[in-house]
Protein backbone atom coordinates (compact mmCIF):
# COMPACT_ATOMS: atom_id res chain seq x y z
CA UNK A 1 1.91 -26.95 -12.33
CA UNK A 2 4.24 -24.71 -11.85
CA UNK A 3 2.48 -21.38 -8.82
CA UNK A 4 2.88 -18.37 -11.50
CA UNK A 5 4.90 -15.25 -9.83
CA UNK A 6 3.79 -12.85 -7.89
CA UNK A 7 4.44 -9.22 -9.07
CA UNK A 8 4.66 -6.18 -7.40
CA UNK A 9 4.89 -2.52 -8.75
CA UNK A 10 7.02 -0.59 -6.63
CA UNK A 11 6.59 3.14 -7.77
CA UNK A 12 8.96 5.75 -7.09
CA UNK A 13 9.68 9.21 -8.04
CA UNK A 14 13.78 10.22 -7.24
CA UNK A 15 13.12 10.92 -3.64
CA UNK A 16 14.57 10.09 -0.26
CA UNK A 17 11.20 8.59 0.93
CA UNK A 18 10.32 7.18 -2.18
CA UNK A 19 13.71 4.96 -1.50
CA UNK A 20 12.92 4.14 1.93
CA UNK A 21 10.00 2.84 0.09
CA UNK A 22 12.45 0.60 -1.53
CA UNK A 23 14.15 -0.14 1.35
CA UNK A 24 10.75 -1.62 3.03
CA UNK A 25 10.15 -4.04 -0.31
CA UNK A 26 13.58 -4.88 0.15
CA UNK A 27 12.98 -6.07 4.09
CA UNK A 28 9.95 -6.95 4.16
CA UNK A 29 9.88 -10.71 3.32
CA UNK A 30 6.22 -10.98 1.96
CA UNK A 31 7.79 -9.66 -1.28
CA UNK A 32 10.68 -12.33 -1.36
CA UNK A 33 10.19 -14.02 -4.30
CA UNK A 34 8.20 -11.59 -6.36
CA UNK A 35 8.72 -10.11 -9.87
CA UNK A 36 9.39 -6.53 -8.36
CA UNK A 37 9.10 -3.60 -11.34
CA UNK A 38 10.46 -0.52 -9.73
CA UNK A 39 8.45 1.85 -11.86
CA UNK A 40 8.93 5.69 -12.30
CA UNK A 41 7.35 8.02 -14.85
CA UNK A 42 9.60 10.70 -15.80
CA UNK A 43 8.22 14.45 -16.09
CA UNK A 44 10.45 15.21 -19.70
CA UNK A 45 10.47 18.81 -21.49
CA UNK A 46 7.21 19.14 -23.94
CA UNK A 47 9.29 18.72 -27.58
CA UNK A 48 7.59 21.64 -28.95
CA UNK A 49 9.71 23.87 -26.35
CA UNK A 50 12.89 22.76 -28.80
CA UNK A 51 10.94 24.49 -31.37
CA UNK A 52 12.27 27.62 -30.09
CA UNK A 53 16.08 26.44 -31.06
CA UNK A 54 15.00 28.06 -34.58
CA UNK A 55 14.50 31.55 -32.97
CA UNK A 56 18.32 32.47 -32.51
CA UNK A 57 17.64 34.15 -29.39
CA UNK A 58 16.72 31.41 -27.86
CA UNK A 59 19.73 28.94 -28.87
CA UNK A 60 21.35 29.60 -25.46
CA UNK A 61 18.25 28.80 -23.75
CA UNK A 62 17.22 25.99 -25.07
CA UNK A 63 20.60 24.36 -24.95
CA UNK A 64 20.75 25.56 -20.85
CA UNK A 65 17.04 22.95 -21.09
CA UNK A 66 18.66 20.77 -22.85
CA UNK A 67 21.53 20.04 -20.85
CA UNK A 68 19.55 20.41 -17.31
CA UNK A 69 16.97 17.41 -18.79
CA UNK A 70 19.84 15.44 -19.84
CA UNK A 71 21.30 15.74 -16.20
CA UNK A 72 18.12 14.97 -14.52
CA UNK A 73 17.82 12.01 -17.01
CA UNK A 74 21.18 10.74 -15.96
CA UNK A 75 20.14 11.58 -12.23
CA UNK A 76 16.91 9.44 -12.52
CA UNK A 77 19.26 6.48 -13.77
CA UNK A 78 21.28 6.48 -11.28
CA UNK A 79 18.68 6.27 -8.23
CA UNK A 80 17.16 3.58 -10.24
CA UNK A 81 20.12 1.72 -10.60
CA UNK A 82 20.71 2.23 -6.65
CA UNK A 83 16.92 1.50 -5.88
CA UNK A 84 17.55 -2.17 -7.91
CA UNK A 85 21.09 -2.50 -5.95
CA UNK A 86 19.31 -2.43 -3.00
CA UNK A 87 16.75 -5.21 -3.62
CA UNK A 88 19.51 -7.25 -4.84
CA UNK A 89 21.21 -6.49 -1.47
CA UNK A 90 18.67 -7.46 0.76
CA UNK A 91 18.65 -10.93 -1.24
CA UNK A 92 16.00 -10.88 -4.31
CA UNK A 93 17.26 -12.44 -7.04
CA UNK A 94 18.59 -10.48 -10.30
CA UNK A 95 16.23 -11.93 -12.48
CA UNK A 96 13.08 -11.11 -9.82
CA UNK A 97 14.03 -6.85 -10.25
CA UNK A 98 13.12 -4.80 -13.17
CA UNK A 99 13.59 -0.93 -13.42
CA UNK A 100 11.35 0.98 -15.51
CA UNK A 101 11.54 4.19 -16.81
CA UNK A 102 8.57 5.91 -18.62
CA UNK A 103 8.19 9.24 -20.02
CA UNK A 104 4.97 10.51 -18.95
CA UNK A 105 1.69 10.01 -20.84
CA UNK A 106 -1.46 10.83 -19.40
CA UNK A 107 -0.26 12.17 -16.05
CA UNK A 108 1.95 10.33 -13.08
CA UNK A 109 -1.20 8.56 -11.07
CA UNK A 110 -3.08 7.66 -14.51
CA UNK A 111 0.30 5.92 -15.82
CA UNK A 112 1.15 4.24 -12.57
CA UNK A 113 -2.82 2.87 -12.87
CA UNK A 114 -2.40 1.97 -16.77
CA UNK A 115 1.11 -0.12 -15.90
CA UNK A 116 -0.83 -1.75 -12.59
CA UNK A 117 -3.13 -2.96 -14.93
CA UNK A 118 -0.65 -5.33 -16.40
CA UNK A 119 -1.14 -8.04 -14.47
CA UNK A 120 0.05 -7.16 -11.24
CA UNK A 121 -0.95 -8.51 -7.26
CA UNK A 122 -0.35 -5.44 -5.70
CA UNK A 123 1.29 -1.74 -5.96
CA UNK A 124 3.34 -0.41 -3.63
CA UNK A 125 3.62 3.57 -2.81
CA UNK A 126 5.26 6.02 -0.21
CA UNK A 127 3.49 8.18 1.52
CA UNK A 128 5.28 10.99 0.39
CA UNK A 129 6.91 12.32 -2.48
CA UNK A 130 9.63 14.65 -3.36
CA UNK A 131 7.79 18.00 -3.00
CA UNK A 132 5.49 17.20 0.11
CA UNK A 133 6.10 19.26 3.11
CA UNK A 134 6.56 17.47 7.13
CA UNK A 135 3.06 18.07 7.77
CA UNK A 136 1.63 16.48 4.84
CA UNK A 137 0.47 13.03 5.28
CA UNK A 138 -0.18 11.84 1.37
CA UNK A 139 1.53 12.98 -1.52
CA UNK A 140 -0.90 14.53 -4.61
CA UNK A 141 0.40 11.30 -6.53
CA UNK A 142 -0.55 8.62 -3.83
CA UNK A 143 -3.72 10.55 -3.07
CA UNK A 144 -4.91 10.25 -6.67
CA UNK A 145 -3.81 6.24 -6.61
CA UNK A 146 -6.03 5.77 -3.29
CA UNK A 147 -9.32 6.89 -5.34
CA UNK A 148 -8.75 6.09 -8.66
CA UNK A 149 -6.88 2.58 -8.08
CA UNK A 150 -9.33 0.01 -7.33
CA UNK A 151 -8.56 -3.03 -9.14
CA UNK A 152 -5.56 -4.49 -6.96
CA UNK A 153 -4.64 -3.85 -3.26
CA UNK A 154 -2.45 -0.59 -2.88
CA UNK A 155 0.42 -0.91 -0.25
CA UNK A 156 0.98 2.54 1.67
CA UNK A 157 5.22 2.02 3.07
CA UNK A 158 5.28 3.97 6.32
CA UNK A 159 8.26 5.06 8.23
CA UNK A 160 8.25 3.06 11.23
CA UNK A 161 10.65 -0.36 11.40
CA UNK A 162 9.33 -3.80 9.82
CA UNK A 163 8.38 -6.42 11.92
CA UNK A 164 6.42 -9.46 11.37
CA UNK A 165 3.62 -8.50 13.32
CA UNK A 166 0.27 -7.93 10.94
CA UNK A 167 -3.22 -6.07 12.36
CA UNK A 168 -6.15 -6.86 9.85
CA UNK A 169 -9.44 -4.76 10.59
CA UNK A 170 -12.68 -7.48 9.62
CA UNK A 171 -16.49 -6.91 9.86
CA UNK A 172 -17.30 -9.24 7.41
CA UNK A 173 -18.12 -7.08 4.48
CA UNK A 174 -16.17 -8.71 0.99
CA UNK A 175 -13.75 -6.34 1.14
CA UNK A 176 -12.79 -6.87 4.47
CA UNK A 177 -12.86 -11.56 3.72
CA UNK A 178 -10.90 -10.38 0.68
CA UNK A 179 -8.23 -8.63 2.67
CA UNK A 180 -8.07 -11.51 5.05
CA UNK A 181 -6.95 -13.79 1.97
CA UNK A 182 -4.60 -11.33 0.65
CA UNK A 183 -2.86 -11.74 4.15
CA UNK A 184 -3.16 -15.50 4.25
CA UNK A 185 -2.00 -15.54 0.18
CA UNK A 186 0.93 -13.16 1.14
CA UNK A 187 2.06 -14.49 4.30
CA UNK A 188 0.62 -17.78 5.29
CA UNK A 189 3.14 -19.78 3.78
CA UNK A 190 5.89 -17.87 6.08
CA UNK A 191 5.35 -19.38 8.60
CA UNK A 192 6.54 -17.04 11.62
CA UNK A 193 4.18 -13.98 10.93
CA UNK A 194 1.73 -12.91 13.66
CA UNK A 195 -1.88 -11.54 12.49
CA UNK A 196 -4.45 -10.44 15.09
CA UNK A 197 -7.43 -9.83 14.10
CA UNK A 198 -9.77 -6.79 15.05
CA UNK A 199 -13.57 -6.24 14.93
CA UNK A 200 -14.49 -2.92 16.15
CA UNK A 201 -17.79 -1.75 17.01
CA UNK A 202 -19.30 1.73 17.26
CA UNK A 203 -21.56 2.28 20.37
CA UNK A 204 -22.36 -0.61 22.86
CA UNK A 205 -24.73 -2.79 23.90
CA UNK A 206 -28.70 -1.81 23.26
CA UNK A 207 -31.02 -4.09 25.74
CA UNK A 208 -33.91 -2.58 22.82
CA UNK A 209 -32.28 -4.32 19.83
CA UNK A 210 -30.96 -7.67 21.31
CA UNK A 211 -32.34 -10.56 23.81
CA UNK A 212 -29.13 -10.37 25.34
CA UNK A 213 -25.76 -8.57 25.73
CA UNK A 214 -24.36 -11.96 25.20
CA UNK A 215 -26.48 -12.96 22.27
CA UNK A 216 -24.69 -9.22 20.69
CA UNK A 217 -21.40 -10.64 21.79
CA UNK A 218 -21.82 -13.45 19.98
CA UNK A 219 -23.01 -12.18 16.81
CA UNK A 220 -19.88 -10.05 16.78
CA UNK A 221 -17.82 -12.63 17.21
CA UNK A 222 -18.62 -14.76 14.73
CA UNK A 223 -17.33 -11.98 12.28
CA UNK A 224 -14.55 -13.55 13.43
CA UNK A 225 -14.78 -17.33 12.49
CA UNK A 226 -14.08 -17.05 8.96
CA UNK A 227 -11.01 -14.83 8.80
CA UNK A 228 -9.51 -17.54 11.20
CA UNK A 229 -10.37 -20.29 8.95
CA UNK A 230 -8.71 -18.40 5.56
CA UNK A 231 -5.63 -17.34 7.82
CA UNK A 232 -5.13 -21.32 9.02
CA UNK A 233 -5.91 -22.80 5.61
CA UNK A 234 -3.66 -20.41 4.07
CA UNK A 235 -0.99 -21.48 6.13
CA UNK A 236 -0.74 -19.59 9.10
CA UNK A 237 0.21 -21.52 12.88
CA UNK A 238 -3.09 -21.27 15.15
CA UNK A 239 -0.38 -19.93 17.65
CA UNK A 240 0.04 -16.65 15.32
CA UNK A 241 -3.48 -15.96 15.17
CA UNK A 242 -5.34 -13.73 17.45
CA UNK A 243 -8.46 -12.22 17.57
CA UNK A 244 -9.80 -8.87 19.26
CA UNK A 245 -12.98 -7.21 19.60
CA UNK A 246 -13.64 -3.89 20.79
CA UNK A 247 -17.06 -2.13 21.63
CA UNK A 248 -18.09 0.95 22.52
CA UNK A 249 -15.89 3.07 20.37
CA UNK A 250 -16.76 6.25 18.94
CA UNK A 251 -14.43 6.22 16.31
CA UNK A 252 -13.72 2.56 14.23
CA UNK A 253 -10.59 4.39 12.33
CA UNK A 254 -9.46 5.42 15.39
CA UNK A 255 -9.86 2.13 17.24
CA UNK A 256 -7.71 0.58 14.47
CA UNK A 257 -4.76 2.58 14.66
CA UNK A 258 -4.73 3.06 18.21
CA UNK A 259 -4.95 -0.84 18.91
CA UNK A 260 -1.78 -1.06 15.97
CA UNK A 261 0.16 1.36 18.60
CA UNK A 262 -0.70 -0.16 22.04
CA UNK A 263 0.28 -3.94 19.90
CA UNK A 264 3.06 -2.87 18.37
CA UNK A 265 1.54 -4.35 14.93
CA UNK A 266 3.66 -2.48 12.03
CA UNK A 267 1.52 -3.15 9.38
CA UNK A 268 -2.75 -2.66 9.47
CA UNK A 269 -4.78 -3.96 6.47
CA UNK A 270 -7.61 -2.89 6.16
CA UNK A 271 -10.37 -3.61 3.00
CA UNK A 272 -11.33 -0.79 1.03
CA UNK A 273 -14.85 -0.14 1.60
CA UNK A 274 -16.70 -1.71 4.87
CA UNK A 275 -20.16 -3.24 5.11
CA UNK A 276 -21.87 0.51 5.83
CA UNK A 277 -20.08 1.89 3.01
CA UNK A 278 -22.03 3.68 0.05
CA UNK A 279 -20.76 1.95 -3.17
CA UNK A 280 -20.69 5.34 -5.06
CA UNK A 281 -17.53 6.46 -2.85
CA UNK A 282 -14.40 5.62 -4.21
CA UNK A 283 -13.39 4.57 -0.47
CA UNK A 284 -14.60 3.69 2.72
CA UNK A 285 -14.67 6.43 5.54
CA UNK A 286 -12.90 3.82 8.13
CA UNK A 287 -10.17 2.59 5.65
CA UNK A 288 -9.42 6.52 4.43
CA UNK A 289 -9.39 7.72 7.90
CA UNK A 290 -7.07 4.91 9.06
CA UNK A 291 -4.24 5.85 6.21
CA UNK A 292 -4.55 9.52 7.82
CA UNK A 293 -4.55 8.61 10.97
CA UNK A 294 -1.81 6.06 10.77
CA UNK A 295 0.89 9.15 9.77
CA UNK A 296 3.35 6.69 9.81
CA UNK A 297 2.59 3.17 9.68
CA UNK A 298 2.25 0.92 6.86
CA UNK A 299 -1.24 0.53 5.62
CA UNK A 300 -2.09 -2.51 3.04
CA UNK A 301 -5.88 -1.23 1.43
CA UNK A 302 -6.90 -4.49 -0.48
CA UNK A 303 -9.86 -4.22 -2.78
C-alpha cells in the first residue's frame, strides 16, 4: 500500500515575514515531499459598501474602493505566485504546491482552523504578521491559532537559520510521547537529523520524599527510555540521539530555551500541555512560555 501524503498548511498573509515563513518550508527538508497548501484568507470590501454606487455622490468613491481592492487583489496574487516559485525553487515538486486564496468567512484564525481541519498533519505559521511591531513576539492571528488550534501540531517558523539539529522537551505526559512520534514520523526516515532529548526538573533533590538521590535520578531518567525507543524505531541512528536532564531549575520554560541556545538546536518541540497541566487551559504554562521566550527560534507545539 501505497504511505498516503503528508500535508502541510502553510498560512500566510502578504508579508515579508510571512515569506520567510515560506522560505523555512522551502529549506527545511522535513517538509520535502509533502502536499504543501500555501493558504491566505483575504480581508475583501463588505459588498454592501457598493451599495453606495447608487448615491451619486458617492460614484467617485466607491470606484477609488474599487480600484484600490482590485490592486490589492492583484498584489495578493502575485506574492502567492512568488511564495509557490519559491517552493518549487528549493526543489518540491509542482504537483506537491497548491496556493489558496479565500475570501474571509468567519474571521482569519477561525478560517485558517476550519481549512486545518481538512485533513492536514500539521500547520505552519510566522511569528509575525504584517502589522506587528519589533517588540511584539506573536501576531493577533498566530496568537488566536495557539489557543484555539488543538487538533494538529502548530509549527511556529522563527528567524534564526535551519539546521538539522532538533531539541524535544519530554516528561512523559501524552502530549509530550506524542511529540516524540511526531519527530520520529517527521524526521526519522532522514536519516542525518540530530534530536536530543531534555527532561527538566523544577527544584532538586528532597532526602524527605526519596530513599535516595540516586533512586530520584533514576526515576527521572526513565522519562527518558521511551522517547529513545519511538525516535530509533522511527528511524533515527542511535548516534543522533541524545538525552539530557537537568535539575534544580527554577524555571522549566526557561531551561528549554536556554539549553536550545547553549546547543545550538534550531528547532524545540515541545507537547502542548505537560503532565501538571490543568486540562481546562487551552495550553500548558511551559510550552506557552517557551514560544515567548524563544523570540526567535522555531517552536513545533504538537498536540
Amino acid at each position: 500500500m501505497v504511505p498516503r501524503q503528508k500535508r502541510l498548511l502553510l498560512t500566510v498573509d502578504g508579508s515579508e515575514n510571512a515569506m520567510q515563513t515560506v522560505n523555512y518550508a522551502g529549506e527545511e527538508e522535513a517538509f520535502k515531499g509533502m502536499k504543501i497548501v500555501v493558504f491566505h484568507v483575504y480581508k475583501s470590501i463588505p459588498t454592501a459598501y457598493y451599495d453606495l454606487e447608487k448615491e451619486p455622490k458617492s460614484v467617485k468613491v466607491v470606484a477609488h474602493v474599487r480600484s484600490w481592492e482590485a490592486e490589492q487583489k492583484k498584489k495578493i496574487r502575485k506574492y502567492m505566485d512568488d511564495a509557490k516559485q519559491l517552493l518549487l525553487d528549493a526543489g518540491h515538486a509542482e504537483t506537491a504546491v497548491d496556493v489558496k486564496i479565500q475570501n474571509r468567512k468567519k474571521g482569519i484564525a477561525r478560517d485558517i482552523i476550519t481549512e486545518a481541519q481538512k485533513g492536514y498533519d500539521a500547520v505552519l505559521v510566522h511569528r509575525r504578521g504584517t502589522s506587528a511591531l519589533r517588540n511584539i513576539i506573536i501576531g493577533s492571528v498566530t496568537l488566536k491559532l495557539l489557543e484555539k488550534q488543538t487538533f494538529v501540531p502548530l509549527l511556529i517558523a522563527g528567524f534564526k537559520p535551519i539546521n538539522k539539529k532538533v531539541l524535544v522537551a519530554v516528561d512523559g505526559s501524552p502530549c509530550a510521547t506524542r511529540a516524540v512520534h511526531f519527530v520520529a514520523d517527521m524526521l526519522g526516515p532522514l536519516k542525518d537529523y540530530k534530536v536530543r532529548l531534555l527532561h527538566a526538573v523544577r527544584g532538586g533533590f528532597h532526602p524527605e520524599l526519596a530513599a535516595s538521590e540516586a533512586d530520584v535520578m533514576e526515576e527521572m531518567d526513565s522519562v527518558l527510555i521511551e522517547p529513545v525507543k519511538i525516535l530509533k524505531e522511527g528511524g533515527f541512528d542511535p548516534d543522533n540521539i541524545s538525552t539530557k536532564t537537568v535539575t534544580g531549575i527554577s524555571s522549566r520554560a526557561g531551561a528549554i530555551v536556554d539549553a536550545a541556545h547553549n546547543g545550538g538546536w534550531a528547532t524545540i518541540v515541545v507537547g502542548r500541555r505537560g503532565l501538571s497541566e490543568i486540562s481546562e487551559f487551552f495550553m500548558g504554562r511551559v510550552s506557552n512560555k517557551v514560544v515567548h521566550t524563544a523570540r526567535k527560534d522555531t517552536v513545533w507545539i504538537v498536540t
